[in-house]
Structure formats: structure tokens, C-alpha cells
Protein backbone atom coordinates (compact mmCIF):
# COMPACT_ATOMS: atom_id res chain seq x y z
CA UNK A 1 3.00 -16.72 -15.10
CA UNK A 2 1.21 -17.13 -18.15
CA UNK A 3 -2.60 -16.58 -18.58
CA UNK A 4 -4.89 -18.91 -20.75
CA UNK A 5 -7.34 -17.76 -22.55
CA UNK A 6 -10.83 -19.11 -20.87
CA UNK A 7 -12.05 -21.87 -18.61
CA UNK A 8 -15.22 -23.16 -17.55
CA UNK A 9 -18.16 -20.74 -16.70
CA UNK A 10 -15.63 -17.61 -17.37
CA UNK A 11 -13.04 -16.17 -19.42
CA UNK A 12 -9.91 -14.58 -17.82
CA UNK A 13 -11.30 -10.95 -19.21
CA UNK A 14 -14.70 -11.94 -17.20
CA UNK A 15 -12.42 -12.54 -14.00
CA UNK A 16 -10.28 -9.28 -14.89
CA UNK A 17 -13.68 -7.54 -14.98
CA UNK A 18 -15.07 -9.41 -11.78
CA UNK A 19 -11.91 -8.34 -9.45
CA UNK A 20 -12.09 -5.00 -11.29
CA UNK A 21 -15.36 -4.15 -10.51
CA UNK A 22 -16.78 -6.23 -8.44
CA UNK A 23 -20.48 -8.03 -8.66
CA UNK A 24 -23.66 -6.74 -6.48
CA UNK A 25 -23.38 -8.29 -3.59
CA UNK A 26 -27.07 -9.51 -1.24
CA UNK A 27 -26.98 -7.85 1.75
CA UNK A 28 -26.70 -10.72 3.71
CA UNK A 29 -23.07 -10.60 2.04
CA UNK A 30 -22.48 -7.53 2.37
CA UNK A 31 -23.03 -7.76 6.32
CA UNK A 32 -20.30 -10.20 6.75
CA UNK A 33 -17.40 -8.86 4.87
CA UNK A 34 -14.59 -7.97 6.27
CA UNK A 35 -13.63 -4.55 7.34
CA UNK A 36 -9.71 -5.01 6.79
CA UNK A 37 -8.67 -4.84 10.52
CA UNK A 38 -7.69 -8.17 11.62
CA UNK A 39 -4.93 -9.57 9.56
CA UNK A 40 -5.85 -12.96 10.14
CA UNK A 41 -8.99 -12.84 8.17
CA UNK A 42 -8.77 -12.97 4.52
CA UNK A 43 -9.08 -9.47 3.05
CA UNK A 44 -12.53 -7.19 1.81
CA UNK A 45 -10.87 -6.85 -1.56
CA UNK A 46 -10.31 -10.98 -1.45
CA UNK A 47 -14.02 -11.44 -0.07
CA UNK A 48 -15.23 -9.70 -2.67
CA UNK A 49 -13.86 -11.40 -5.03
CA UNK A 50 -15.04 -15.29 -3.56
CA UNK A 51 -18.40 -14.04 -3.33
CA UNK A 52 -18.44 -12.37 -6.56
CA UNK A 53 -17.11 -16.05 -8.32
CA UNK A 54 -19.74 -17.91 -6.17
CA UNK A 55 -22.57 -15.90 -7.27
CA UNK A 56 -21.09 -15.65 -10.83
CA UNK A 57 -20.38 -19.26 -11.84
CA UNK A 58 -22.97 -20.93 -8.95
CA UNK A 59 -20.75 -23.92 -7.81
CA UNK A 60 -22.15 -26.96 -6.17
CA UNK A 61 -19.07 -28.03 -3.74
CA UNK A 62 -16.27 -25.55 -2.46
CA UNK A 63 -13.35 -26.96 -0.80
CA UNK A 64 -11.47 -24.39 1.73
CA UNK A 65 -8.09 -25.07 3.54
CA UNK A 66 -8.25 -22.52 6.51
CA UNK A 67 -11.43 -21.89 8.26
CA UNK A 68 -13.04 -18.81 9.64
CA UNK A 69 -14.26 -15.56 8.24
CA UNK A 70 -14.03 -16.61 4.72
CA UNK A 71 -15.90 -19.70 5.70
CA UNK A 72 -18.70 -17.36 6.08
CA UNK A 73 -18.71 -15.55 3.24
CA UNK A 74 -18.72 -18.46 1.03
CA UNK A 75 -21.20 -19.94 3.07
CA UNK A 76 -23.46 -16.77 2.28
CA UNK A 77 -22.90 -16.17 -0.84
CA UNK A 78 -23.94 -20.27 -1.72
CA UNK A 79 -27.05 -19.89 0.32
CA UNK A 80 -27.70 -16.23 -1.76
CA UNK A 81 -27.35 -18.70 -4.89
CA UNK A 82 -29.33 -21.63 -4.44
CA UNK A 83 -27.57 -23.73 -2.00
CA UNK A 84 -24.60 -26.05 -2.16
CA UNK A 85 -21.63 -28.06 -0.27
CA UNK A 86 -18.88 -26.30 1.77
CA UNK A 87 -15.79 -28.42 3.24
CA UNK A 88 -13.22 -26.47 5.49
CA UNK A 89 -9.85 -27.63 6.44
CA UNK A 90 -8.91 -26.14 9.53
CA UNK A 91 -6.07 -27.20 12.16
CA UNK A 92 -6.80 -24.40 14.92
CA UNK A 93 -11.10 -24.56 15.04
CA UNK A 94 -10.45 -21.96 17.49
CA UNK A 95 -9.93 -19.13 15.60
CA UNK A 96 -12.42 -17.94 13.49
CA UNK A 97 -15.42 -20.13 15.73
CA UNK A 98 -17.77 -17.63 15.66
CA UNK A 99 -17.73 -17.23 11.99
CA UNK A 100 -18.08 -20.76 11.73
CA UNK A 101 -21.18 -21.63 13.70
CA UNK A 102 -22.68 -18.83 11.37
CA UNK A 103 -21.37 -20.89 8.52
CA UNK A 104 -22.76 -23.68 9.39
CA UNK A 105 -26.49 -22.17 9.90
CA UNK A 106 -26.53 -20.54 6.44
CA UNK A 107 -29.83 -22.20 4.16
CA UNK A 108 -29.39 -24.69 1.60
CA UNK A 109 -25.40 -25.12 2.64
CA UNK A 110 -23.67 -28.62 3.76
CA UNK A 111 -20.87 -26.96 5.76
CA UNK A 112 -18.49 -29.81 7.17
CA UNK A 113 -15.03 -28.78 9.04
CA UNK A 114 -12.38 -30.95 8.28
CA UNK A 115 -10.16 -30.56 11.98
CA UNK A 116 -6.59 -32.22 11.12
CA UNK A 117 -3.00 -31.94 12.61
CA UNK A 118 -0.30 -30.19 10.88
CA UNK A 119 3.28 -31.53 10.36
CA UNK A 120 6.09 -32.60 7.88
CA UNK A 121 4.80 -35.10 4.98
CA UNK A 122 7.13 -36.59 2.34
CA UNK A 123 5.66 -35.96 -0.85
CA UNK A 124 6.97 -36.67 -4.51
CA UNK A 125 7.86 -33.44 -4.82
CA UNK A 126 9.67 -33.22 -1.57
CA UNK A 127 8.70 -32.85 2.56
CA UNK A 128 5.67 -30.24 2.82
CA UNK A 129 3.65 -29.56 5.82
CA UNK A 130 0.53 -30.93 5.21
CA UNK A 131 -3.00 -31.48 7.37
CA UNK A 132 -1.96 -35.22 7.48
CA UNK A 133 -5.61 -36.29 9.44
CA UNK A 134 -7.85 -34.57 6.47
CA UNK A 135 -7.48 -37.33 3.56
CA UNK A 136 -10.20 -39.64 4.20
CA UNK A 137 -12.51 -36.42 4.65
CA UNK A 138 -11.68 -34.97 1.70
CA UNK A 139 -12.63 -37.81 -0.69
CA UNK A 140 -15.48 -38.36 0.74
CA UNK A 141 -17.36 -34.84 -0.02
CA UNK A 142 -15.58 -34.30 -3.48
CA UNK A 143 -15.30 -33.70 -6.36
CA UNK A 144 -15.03 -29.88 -5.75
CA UNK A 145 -15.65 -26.56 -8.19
CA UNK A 146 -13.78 -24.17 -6.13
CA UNK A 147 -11.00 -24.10 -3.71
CA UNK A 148 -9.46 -21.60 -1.86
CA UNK A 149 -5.93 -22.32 -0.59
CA UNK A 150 -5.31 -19.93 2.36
CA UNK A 151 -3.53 -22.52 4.93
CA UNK A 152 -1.65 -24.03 6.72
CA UNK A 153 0.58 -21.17 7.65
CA UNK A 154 4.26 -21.24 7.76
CA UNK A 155 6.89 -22.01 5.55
CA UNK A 156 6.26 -24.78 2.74
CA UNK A 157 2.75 -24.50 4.16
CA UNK A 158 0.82 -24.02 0.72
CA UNK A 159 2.52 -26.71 -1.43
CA UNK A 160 0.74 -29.98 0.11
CA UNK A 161 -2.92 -28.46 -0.37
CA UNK A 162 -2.45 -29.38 -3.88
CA UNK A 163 -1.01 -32.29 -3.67
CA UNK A 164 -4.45 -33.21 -1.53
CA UNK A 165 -7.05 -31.06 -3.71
CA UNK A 166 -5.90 -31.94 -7.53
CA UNK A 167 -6.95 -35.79 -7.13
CA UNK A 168 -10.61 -34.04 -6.11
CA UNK A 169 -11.00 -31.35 -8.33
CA UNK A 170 -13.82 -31.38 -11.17
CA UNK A 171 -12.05 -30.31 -14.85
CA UNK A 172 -12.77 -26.76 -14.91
CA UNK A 173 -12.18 -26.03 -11.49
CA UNK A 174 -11.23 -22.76 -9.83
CA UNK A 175 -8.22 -22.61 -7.55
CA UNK A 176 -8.12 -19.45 -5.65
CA UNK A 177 -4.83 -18.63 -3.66
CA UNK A 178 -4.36 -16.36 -1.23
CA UNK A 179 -1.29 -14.14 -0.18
CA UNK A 180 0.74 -14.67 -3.07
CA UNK A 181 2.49 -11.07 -2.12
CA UNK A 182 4.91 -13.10 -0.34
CA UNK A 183 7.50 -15.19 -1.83
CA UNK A 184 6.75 -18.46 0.14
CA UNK A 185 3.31 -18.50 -1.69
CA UNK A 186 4.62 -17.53 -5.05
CA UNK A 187 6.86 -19.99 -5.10
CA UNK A 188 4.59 -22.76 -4.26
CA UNK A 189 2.30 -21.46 -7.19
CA UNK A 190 5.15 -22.12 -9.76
CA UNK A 191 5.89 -25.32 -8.20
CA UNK A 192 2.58 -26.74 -9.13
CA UNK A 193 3.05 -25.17 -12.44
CA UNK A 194 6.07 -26.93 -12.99
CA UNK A 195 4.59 -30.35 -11.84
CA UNK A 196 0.87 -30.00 -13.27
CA UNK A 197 0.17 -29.06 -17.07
CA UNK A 198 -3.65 -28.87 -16.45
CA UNK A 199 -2.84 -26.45 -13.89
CA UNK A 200 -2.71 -22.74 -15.62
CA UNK A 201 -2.62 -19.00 -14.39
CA UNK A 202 -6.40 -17.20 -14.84
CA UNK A 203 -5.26 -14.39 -13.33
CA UNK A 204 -2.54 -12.86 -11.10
CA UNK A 205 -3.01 -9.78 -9.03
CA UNK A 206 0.04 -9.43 -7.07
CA UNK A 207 -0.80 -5.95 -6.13
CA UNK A 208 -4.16 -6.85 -4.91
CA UNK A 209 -4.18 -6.44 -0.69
CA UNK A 210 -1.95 -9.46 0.45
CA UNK A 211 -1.77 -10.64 -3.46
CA UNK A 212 -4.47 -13.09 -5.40
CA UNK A 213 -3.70 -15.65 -7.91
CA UNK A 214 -6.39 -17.30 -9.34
CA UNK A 215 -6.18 -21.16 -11.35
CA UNK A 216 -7.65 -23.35 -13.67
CA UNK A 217 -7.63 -26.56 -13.35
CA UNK A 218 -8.44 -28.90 -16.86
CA UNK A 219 -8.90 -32.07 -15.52
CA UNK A 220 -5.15 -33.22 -16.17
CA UNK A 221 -3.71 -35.35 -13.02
CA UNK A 222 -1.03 -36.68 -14.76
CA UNK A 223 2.34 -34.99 -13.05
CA UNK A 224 5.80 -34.24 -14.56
CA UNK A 225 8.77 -34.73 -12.90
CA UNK A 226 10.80 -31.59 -11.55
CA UNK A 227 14.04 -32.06 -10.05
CA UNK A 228 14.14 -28.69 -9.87
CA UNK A 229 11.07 -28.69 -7.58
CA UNK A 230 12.49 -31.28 -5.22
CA UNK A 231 15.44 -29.69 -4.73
CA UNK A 232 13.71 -26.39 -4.28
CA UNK A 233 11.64 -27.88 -1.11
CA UNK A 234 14.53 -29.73 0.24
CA UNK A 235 16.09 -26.44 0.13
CA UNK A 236 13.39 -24.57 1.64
CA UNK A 237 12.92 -27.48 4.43
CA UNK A 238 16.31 -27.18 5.58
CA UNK A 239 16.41 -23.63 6.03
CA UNK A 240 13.13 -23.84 8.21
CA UNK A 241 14.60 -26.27 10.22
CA UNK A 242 17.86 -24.11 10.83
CA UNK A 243 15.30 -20.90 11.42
CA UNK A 244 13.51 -23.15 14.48
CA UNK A 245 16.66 -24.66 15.63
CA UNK A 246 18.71 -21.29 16.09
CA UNK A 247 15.16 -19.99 17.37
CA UNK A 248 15.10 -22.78 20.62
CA UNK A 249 18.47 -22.07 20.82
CA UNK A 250 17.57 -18.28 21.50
CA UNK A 251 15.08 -19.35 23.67
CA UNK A 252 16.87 -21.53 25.62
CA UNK A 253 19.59 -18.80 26.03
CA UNK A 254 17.19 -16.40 27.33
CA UNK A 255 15.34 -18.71 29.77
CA UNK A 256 19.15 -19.44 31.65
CA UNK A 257 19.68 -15.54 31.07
CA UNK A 258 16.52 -15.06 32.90
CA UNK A 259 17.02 -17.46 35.69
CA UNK A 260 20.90 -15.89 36.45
């Protein structure tokens, strides 16, 4: 991954310095970070780092696929800086309800969930599982200055959200992406790499808790063909579908086990 050499509102050495060290946090922040014991929350060192770039560069409209505790950080740290617009994509509102009803009470913020099914969608660049209910939604509260892309879960999980978010994004826009430790996520990251040239690498901190990669986007929607890319997700897809096949099979096995 390559790293440019600014974007809008900050350079990548003001971003190094940012995850690095951090930015004063209000305590009204500070009292709903994480403490690092659930794993399905996003990380302190990751909530940190969204509050730091809300408070830093001030956007107006943050777009978030997967709802809960980082919901309410964001949520906090827009209220802590004047106000502005959060949209959540979420396909289990269960989890992480709490969080959200705080979310939604912060001052000066337009927090709107975004509750959509997840399943298979063909895309150009090959089948992805998507929030296929969350379109319409979407265009209607964007453009957006910041997105974090921490959902759905599960293999080819991370690809769609940028097929959906690009179209919305204002030129200069920061695309935050969680857990890019893992292969599935990295790989979706150099998909969109491949397929978007106004997409670019701001920083990469693999080592970070759960790993970090952070975007720009330049306002470029025009896509390039990848073969490469296509064949990759086909790829993927099939082996996902063999994983949950040999998986009911397993299960199936054990039920008539069970019953003998």
C-alpha cells in the first residue's frame, strides 16, 4: 500500500502524529471509550483515533456501517465539536442498543440508523454480501466526510460498503477501516485499490489492536476494470459457500448422532 502525500484538512504526517499521540479528548469522550474487553466493540486505541479525526478536521456528516459503541463515540465527539449528521448501518440493532439510544441523545447530532438485511449481491466486481435494504437511506443523508467501514461481518463482508459509500462520498473524504489484521479485510482494501484511482492509502497501521487503515478519497468515481478482482471474489464466494455447506453437513451429522 502506498501512502500519498496529503488530503483534505490533514497530511498523512498529521494522521501519523494523531494515531501516535493521540488528541485531548472532552470528558464526555473520555467517559465512553472503550475499555478493550468486549471484542465486539471497536477498540480504545481505534476510538481514539475516530474521536481524535472528528475533533481534528470537524466533519459535518459521518457515515458508519456497524452500529453500537463506536456510534457513540462519534456521536460525542460531533456534539464536543459543534454538532453535525451521523448515519449508522446496522443489520443486528440489537447489539450495541444501549450505546445507541445514547447516540441518539447527544446535542447538536442528527443520528439516523439505517436497519437493513444482509445477503449475497452481484456487483461489478463480483457477489459481495451487502446490506441490500440501506440504498435509498443512504442517498438521502449524503454526501458524507467520514466513514468508518466496520461491517457486515463475515467473509466478503467489507467489499460492498464501498461499492454503496463511494457514489456518496464528498472529494476529500476519510475512509476509516477497521480490522485490517485479518486477511479478509486486507484484501478487500486492495480490491478497491485496484478498482478506484481516487481511492489512496493515508495510513496503514497493521499492528495497531485489530489493525487500522485509513483512506482518501479525491472525488474520482470513475472505476477500472479488474479481472483480477472478479475472479478474486468469485474465488472467495465459492470457498464460503463450501465452508457453510460442509458446516450443515456437520451439523446435520451431529443432530442424527445425537438422536441414535
Amino acid at each position: 500500500m502506498s501512502t500519498p502525500a496529503d488530503t483534505n484538512g490533514i497530511d498523512a504526517a498529521g494522521l501519523a502524529r494523531l494515531v501516535a499521540t493521540g488528541v485531548p479528548l472532552p470528558a464526555e469522550v473520555e467517559a465512553v471509550l472503550p475499555d478493550g474487553r468486549d471484542d465486539y466493540e471497536i477498540s480504545p486505541d481505534l476510538a481514539r483515533v475516530l474521536a481524535g479525526i472528528v475533533l481534528t478536521l470537524r466533519p459535518r456528516s459521518v457515515l458508519e456501517f456497524g452500529s453500537g459503541r463506536s456510534s457513540l463515540v462519534i456521536a460525542r465527539a460531533l456534539s464536543a465539536a459543534g454538532g453535525g449528521r451521523l448515519t449508522s448501518v446496522e443489520n443486528a440493532p440489537e447489539f450495541g442498543r444501549d450505546a445507541w439510544a445514547l447516540a441518539e441523545r447527544c446535542n447538536g447530532v442528527d443520528a439516523h440508523r439505517i436497519v437493513s438485511k444482509v445477503r449475497v449481491t452481484l456487483t461489478p466486481a463480483g457477489p459481495f454480501n451487502g446490506y441490500v435494504d440501506a440504498a435509498p437511506a443512504l442517498s438521502a443523508r449524503a454526501p458524507y466526510d467520514l466513514a468508518l467501514i466496520d461491517g457486515p461481518s463475515g467473509p466478503l463482508g467489507r467489499d460492498w460498503t464501498m461499492f454503496a459509500a463511494i457514489v456518496h462520498l464528498r472529494p476529500g473524504a476519510l475512509v476509516v477501516v477497521d480490522d485490517t489484521a485479518r486477511a479478509g479485510e486486507r484484501r478487500a482494501v486492495e480490491r478497491w485499490l485496484r478498482r478506484w484511482p481516487g481511492l489512496s492509502v493515508l495510513l496503514d497501521r497493521s499492528e495497531m489492536t485489530r489493525g487500522v487503515a485509513i483512506l482518501r478519497f479525491d472525488g474520482t468515481t470513475r472505476a477500472r476494470f479488474s479481472l483480477r478482482t472478479i475472479i478474486g471474489a468469485v474465488y472467495e464466494r465459492a470457498r464460503q459457500a463450501a465452508r457453510e455447506a460442509r458446516g450443515r453437513v456437520a451439523a446435520g451429522s451431529g443432530r442424527v448422532g445425537t438422536a441414535g
